[in-house]
Protein backbone atom coordinates (compact mmCIF):
# COMPACT_ATOMS: atom_id res chain seq x y z
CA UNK A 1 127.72 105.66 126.56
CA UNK A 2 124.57 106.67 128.88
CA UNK A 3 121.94 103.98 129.58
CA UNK A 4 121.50 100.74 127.36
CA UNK A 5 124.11 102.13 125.05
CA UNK A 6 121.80 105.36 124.40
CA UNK A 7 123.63 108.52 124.73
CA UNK A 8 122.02 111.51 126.23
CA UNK A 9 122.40 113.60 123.41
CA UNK A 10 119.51 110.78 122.30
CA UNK A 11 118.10 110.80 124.95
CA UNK A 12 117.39 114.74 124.51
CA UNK A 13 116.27 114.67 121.26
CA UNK A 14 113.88 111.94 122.37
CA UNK A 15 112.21 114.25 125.29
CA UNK A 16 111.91 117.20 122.58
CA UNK A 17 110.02 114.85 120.00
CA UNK A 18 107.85 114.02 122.88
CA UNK A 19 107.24 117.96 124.16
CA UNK A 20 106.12 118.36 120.36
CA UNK A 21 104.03 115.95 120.20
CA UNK A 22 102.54 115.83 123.46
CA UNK A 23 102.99 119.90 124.57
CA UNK A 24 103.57 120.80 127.97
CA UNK A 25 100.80 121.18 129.52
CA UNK A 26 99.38 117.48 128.59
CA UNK A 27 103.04 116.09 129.97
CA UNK A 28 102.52 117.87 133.18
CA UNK A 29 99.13 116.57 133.27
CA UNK A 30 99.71 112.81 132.42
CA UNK A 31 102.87 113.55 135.11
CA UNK A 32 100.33 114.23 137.79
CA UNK A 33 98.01 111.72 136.47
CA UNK A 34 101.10 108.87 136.85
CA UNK A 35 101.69 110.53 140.75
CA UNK A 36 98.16 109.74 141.56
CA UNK A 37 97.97 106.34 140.50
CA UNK A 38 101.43 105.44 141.81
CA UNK A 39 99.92 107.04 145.45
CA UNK A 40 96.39 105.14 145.12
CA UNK A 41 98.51 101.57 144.25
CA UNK A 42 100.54 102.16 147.47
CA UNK A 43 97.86 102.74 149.39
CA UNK A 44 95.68 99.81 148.01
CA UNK A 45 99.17 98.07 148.99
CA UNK A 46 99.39 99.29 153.02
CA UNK A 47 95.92 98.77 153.28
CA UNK A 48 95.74 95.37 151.74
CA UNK A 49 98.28 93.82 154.48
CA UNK A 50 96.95 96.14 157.14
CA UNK A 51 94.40 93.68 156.39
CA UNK A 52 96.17 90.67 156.24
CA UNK A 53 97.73 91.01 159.25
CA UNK A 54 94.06 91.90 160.29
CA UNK A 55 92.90 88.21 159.10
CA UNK A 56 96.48 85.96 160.23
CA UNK A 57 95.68 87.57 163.75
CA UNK A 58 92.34 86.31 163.93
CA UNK A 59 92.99 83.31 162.69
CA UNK A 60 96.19 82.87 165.52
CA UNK A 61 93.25 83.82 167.85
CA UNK A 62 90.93 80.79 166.72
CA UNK A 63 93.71 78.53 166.83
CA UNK A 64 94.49 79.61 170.77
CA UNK A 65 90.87 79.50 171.57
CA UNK A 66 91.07 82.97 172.37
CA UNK A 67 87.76 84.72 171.19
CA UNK A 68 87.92 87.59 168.86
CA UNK A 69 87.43 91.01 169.32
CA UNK A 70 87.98 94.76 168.14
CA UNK A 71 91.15 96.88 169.83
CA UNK A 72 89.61 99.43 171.43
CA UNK A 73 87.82 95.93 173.44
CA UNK A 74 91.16 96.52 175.92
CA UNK A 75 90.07 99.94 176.25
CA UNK A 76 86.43 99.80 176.67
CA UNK A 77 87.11 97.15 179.88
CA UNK A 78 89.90 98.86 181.77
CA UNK A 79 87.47 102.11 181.28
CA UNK A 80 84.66 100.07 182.89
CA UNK A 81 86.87 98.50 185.72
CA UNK A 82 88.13 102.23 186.68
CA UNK A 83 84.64 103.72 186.25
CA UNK A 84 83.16 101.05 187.99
């Protein structure tokens, strides 16, 4: 028995009912069509708790009293202490 108790002579026959109904060249596009959302959702994903983590640190910041500011900040001041 193959998965769920379908065999894969089944399974076959259900992939070439498919190919003639769909054809080729619509399953390779609806393929790439699936890869692109799949890629865009993970993305939405990464940047969504880039963000959160974006949001917690701020608010850890408030809660220390510590005031708020971009990355680079640590940058832009040790550039100004060696420049200066």
């Amino acid at each position: 028995m193959g998965l769920g108790g379908i065999s894969p002579f089944q399974l076959l026959i259900v992939l070439a009912i498919v190919l003639v109904l769909f054809g080729g060249k619509r399953l390779r596009s609806l393929g790439g069509d699936l890869g692109g959302a799949i890629k865009g959702f993970r993305s939405a994903m990464k940047d969504g708790e880039k963000d959160e983590a974006a949001r917690e640190a701020e608010r850890l910041a408030e809660r220390l009293g510590e005031p708020t500011r971009p990355a680079d900040a640590d940058a832009v001041t040790q550039r100004e202490r060696h420049d200066g």
